[in-house]
Every structure is written in structure tokens, then in C-alpha cells.
PDB file of N, CA and C in Angstrom:
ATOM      1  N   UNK A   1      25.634 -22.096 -29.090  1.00  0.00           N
ATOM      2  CA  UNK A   1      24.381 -22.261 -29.802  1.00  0.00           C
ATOM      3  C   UNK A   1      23.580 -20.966 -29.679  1.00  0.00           C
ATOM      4  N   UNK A   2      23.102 -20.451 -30.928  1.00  0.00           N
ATOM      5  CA  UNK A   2      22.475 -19.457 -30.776  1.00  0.00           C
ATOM      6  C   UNK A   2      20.655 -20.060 -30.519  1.00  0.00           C
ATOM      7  N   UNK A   3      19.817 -19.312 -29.879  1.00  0.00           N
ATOM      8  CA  UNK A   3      18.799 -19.791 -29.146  1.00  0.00           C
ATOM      9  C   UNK A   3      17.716 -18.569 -29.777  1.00  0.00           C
ATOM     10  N   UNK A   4      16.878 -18.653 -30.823  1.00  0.00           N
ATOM     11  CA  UNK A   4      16.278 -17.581 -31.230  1.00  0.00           C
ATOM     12  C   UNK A   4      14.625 -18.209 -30.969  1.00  0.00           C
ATOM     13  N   UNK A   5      13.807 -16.925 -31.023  1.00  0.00           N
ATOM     14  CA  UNK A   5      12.171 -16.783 -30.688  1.00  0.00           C
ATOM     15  C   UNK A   5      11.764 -16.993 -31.890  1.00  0.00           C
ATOM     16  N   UNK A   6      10.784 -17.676 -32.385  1.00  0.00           N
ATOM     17  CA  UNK A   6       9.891 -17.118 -33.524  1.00  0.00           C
ATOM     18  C   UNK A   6       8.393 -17.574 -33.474  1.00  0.00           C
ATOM     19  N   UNK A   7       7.453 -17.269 -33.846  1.00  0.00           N
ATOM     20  CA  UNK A   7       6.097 -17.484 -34.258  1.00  0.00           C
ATOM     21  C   UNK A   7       5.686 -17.969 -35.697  1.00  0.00           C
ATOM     22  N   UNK A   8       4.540 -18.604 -35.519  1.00  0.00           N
ATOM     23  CA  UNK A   8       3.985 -19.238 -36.631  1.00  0.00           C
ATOM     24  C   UNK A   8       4.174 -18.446 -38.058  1.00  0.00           C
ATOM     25  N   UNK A   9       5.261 -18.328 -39.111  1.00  0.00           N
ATOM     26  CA  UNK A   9       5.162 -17.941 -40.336  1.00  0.00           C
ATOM     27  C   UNK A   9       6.246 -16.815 -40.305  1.00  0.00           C
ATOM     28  N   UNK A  10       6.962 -16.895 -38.926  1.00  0.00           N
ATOM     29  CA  UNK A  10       8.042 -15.693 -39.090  1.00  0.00           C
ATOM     30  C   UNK A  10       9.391 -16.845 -39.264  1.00  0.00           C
ATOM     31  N   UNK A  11      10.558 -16.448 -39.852  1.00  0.00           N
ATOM     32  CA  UNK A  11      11.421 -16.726 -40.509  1.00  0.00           C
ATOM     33  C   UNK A  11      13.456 -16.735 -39.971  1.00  0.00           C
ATOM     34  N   UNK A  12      13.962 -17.503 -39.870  1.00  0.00           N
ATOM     35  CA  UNK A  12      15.253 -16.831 -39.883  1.00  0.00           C
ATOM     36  C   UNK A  12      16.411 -17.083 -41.226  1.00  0.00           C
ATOM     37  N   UNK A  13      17.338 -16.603 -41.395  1.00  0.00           N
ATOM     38  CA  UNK A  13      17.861 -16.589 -42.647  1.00  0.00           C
ATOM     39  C   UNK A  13      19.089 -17.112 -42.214  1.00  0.00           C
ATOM     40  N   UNK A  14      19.748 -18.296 -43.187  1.00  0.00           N
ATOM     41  CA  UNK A  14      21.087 -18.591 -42.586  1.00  0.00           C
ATOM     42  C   UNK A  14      22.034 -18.531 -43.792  1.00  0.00           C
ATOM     43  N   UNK A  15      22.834 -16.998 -43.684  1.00  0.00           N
ATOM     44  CA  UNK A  15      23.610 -17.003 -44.617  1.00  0.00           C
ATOM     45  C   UNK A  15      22.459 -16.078 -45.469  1.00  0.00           C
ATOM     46  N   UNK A  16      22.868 -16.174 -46.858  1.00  0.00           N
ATOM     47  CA  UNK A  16      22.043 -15.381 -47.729  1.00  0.00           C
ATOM     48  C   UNK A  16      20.695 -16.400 -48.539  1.00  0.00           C
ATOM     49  N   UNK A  17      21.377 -17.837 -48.791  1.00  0.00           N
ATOM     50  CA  UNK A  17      20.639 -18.941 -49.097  1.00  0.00           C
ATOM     51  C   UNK A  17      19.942 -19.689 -48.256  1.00  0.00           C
ATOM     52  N   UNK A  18      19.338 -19.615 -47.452  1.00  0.00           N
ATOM     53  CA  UNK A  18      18.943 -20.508 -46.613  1.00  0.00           C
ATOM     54  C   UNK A  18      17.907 -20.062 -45.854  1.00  0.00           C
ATOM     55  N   UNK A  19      16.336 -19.920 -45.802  1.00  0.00           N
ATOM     56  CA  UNK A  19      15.185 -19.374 -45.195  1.00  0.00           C
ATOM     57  C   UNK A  19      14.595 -20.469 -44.354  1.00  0.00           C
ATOM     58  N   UNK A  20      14.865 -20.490 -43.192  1.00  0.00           N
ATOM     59  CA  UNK A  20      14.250 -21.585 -42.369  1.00  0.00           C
ATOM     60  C   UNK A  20      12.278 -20.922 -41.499  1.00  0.00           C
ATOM     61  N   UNK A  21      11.336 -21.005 -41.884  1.00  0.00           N
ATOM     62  CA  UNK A  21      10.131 -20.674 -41.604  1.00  0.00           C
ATOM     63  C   UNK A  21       9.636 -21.577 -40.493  1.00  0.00           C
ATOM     64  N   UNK A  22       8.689 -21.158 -39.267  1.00  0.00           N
ATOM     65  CA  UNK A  22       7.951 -21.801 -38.522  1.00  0.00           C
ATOM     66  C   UNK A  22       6.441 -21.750 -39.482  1.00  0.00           C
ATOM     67  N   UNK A  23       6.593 -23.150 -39.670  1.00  0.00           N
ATOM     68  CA  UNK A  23       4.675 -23.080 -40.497  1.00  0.00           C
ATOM     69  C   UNK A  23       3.978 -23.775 -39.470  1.00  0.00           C
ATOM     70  N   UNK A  24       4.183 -24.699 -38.557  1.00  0.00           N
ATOM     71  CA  UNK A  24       3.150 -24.659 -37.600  1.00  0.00           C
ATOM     72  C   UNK A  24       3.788 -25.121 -35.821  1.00  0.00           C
ATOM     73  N   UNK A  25       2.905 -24.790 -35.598  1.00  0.00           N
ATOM     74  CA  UNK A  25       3.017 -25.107 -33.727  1.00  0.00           C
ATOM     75  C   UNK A  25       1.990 -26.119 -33.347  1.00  0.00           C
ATOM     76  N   UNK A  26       2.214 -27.357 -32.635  1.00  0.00           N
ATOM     77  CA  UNK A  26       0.969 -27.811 -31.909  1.00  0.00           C
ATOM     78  C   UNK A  26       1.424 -28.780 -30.902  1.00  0.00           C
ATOM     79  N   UNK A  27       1.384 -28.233 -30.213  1.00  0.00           N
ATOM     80  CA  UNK A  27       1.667 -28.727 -28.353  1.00  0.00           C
ATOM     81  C   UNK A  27       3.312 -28.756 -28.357  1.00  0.00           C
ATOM     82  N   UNK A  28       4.052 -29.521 -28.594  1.00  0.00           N
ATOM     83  CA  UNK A  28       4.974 -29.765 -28.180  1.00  0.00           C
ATOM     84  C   UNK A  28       6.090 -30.185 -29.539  1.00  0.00           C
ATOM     85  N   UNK A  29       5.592 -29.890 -31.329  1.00  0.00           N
ATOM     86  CA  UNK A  29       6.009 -30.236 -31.982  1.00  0.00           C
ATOM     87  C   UNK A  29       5.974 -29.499 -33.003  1.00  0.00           C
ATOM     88  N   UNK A  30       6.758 -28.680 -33.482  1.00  0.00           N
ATOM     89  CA  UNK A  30       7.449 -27.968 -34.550  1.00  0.00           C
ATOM     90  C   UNK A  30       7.294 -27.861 -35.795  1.00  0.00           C
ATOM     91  N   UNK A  31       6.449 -27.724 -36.715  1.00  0.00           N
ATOM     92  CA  UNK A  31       6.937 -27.772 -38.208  1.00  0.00           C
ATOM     93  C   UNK A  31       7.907 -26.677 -38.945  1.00  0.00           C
ATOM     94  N   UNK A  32       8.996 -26.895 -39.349  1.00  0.00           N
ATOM     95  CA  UNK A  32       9.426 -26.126 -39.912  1.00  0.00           C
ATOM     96  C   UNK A  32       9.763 -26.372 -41.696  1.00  0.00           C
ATOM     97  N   UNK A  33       9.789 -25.201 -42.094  1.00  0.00           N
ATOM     98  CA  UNK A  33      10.188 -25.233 -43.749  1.00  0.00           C
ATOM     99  C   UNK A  33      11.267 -24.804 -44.536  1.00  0.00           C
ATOM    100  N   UNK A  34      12.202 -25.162 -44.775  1.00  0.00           N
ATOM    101  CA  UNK A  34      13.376 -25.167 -45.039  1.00  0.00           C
ATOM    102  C   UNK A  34      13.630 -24.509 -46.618  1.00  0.00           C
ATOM    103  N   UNK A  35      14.008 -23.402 -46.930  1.00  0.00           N
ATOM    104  CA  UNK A  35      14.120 -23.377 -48.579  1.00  0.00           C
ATOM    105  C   UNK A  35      15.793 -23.124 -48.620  1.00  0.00           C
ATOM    106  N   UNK A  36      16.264 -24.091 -49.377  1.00  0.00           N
ATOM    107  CA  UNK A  36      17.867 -23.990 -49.296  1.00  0.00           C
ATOM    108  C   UNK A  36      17.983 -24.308 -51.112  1.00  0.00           C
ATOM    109  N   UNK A  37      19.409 -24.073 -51.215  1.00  0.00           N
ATOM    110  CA  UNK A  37      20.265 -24.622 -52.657  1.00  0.00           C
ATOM    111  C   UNK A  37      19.632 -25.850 -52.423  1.00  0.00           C
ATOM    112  N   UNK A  38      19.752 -26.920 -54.048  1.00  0.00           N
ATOM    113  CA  UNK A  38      19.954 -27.705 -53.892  1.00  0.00           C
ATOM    114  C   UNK A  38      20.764 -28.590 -53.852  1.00  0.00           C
ATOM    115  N   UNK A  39      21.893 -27.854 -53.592  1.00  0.00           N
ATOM    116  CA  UNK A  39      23.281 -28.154 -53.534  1.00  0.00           C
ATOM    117  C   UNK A  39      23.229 -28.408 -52.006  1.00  0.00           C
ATOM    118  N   UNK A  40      22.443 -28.054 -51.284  1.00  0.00           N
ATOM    119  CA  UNK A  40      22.656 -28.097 -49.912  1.00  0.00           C
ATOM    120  C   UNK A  40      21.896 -29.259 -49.088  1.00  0.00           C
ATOM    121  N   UNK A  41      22.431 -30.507 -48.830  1.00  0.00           N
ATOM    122  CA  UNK A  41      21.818 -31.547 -48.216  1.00  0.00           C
ATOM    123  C   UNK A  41      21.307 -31.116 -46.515  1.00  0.00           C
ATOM    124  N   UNK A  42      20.332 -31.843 -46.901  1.00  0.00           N
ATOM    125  CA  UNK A  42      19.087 -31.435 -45.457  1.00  0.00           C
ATOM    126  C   UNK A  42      18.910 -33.112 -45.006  1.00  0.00           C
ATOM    127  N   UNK A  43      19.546 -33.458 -43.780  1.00  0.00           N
ATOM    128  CA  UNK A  43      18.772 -34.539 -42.741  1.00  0.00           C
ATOM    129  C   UNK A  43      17.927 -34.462 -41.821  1.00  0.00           C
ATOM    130  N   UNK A  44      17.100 -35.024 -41.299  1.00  0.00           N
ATOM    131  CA  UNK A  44      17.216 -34.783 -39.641  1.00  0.00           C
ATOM    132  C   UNK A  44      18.196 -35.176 -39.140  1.00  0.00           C
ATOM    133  N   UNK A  45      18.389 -34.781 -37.930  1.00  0.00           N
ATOM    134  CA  UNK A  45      19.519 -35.432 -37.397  1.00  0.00           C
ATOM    135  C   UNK A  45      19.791 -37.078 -37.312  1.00  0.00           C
ATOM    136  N   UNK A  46      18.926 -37.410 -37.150  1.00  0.00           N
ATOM    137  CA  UNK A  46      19.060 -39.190 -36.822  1.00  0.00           C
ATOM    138  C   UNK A  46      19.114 -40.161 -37.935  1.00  0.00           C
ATOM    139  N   UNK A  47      18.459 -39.172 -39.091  1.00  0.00           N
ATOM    140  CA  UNK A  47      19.231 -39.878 -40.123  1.00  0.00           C
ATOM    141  C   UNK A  47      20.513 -39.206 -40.970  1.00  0.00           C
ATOM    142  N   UNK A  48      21.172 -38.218 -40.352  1.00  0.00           N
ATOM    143  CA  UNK A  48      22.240 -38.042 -40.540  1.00  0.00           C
ATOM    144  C   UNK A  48      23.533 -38.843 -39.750  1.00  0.00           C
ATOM    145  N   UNK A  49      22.829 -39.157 -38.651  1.00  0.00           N
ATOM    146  CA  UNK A  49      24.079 -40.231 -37.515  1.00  0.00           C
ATOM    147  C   UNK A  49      23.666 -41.165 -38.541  1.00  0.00           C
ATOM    148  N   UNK A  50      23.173 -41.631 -38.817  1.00  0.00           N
ATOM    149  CA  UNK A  50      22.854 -43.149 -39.415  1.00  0.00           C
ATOM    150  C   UNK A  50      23.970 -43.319 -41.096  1.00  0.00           C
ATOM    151  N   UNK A  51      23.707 -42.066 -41.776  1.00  0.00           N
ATOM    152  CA  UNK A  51      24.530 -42.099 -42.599  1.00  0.00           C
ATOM    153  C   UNK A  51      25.962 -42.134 -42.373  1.00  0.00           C
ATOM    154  N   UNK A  52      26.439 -41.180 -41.626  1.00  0.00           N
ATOM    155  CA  UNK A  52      27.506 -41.378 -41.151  1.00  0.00           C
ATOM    156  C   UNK A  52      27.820 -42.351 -40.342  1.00  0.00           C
ATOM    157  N   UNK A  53      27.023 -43.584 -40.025  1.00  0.00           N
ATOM    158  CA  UNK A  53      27.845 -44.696 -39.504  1.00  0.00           C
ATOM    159  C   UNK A  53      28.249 -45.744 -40.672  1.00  0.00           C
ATOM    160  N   UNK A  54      26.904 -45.615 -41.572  1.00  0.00           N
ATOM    161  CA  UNK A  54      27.050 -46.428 -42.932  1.00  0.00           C
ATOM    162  C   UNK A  54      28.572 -45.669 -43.995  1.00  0.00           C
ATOM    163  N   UNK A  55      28.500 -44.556 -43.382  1.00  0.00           N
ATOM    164  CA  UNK A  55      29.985 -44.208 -44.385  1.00  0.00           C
ATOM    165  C   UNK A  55      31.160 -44.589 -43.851  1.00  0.00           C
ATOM    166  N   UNK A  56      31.081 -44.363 -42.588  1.00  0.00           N
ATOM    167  CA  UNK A  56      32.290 -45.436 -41.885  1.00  0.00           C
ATOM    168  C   UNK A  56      32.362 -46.988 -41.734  1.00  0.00           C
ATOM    169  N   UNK A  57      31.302 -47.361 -41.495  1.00  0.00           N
ATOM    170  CA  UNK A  57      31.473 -49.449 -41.728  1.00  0.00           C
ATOM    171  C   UNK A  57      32.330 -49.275 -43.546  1.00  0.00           C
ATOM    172  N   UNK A  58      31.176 -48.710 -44.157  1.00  0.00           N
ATOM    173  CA  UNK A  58      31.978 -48.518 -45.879  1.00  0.00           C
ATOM    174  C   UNK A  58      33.560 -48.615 -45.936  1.00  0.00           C
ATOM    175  N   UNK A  59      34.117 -47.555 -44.968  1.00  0.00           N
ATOM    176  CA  UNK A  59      35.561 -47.139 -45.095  1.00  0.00           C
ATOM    177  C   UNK A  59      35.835 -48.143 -44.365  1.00  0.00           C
ATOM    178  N   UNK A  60      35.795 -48.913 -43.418  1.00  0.00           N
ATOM    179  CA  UNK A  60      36.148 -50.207 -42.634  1.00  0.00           C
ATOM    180  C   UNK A  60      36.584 -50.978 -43.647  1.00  0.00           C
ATOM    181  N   UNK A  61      35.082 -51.152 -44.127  1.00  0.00           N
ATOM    182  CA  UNK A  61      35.351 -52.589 -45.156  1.00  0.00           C
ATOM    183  C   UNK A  61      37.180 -52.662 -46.143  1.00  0.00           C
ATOM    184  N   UNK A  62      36.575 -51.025 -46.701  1.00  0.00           N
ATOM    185  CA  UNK A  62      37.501 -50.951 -48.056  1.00  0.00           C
ATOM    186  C   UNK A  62      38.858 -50.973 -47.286  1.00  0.00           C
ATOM    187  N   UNK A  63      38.836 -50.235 -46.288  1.00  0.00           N
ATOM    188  CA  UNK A  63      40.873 -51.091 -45.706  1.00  0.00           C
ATOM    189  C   UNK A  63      40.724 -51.974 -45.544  1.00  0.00           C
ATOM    190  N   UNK A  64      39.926 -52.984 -45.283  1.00  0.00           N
ATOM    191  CA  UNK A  64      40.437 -54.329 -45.131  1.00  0.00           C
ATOM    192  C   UNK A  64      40.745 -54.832 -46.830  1.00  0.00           C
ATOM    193  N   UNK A  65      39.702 -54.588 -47.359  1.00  0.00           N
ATOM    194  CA  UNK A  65      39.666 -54.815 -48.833  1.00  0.00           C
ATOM    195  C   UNK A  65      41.392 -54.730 -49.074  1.00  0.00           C
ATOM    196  N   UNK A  66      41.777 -53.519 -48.615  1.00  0.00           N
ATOM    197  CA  UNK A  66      43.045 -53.085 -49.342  1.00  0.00           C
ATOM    198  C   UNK A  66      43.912 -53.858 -48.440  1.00  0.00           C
ATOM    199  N   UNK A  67      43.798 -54.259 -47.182  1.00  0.00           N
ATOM    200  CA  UNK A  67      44.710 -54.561 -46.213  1.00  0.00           C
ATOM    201  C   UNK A  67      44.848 -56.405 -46.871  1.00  0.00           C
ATOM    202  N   UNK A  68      44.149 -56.986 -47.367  1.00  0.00           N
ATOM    203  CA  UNK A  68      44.225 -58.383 -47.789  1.00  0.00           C
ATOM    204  C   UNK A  68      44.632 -58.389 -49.309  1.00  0.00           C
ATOM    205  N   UNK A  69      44.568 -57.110 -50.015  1.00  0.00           N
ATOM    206  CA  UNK A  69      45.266 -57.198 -51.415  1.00  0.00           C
ATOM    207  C   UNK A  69      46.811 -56.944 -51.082  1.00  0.00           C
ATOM    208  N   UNK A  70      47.026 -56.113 -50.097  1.00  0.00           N
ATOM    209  CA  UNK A  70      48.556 -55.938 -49.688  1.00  0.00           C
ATOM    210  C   UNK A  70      48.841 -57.082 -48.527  1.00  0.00           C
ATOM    211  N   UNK A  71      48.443 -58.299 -48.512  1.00  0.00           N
ATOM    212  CA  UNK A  71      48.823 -59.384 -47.554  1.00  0.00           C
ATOM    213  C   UNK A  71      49.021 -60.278 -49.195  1.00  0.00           C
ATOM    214  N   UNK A  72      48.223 -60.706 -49.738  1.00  0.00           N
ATOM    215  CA  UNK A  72      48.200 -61.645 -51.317  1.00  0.00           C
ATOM    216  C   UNK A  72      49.872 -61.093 -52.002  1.00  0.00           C
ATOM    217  N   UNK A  73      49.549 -59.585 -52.236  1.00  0.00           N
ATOM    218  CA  UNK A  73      51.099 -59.048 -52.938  1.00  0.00           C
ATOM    219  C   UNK A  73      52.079 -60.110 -52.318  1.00  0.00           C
ATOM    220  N   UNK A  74      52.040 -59.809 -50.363  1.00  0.00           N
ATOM    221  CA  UNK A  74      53.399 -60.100 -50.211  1.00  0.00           C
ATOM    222  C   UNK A  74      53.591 -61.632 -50.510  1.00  0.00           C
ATOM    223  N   UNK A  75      53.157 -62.127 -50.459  1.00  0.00           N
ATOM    224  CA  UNK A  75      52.798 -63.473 -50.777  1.00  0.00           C
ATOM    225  C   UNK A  75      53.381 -63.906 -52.360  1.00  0.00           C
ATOM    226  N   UNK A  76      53.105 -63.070 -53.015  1.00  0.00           N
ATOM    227  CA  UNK A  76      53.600 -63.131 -54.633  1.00  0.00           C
ATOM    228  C   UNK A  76      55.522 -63.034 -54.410  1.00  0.00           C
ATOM    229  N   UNK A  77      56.169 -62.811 -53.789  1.00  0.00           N
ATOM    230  CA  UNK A  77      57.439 -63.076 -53.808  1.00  0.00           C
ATOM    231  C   UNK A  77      58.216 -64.221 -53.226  1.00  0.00           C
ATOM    232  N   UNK A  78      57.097 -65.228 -52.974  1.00  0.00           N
ATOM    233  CA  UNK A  78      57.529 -66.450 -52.126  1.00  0.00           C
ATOM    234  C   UNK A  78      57.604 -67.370 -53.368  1.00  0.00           C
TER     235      UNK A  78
END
């Protein structure tokens, strides 16, 4: 992990697209401003775990989905 300094309104660049700004400081909590593509999806983190659990129950479901259409098939040769 890279670990960088900055002050209120100074900037780091990630890549050529991506300007991440400190716009404010106050006690113990961060604002930052993000200008990216909009090709480029932005979470916080916690709702990025969250998506990614909802994309996996999703993929759960659909093998079973598929796992009970390939139990019915075998069933069709009886």
C-alpha cells in the first residue's frame, strides 16, 4: 500500500484519468473528490462488499436454477 501526505485542495492522480482531491479535513474525517471516466465505477468500500455478496447469492441461485433443470432432463428418459 502506498501511504501518501496531502492537504486541504492538493491532489493525487491515478493513472492519467483519475484526480482524487482532499476538499476538506475536520477532526477525524476526510472529504475527498473523485473526478474519474464514467466508465469507471466508484463505491465505498462497504457498499462494494455488499454488492459483491448480492452477485454471488445471484450466481448461487442460477446453479441451482441450472442444477434442477439438469435433474428434470434426467428424468425425461424414464
Amino acid at each position: 500500500m502506498l501511504a501518501l501526505s496531502r492537504k486541504c485542495n492538493e491532489s493525487i492522480m491515478i493513472g492519467n484519468d483519475i484526480e482524487i482531491t482532499i476538499l476538506e479535513i475536520k477532526g477525524d474525517q476526510v472529504k475527498l473528490g473523485i473526478n474519474a471516466p464514467k466508465s469507471v465505477p466508484i463505491y465505498r468500500k462497504e457498499i462494494y462488499l455488499q454488492i459483491q455478496e448480492s452477485n454471488k447469492e445471484a450466481l448461487d441461485v442460477s446453479l441451482d436454477t441450472v442444477d434442477l433443470k439438469n435433474l428434470f432432463r434426467g428424468n425425461d428418459n424414464l
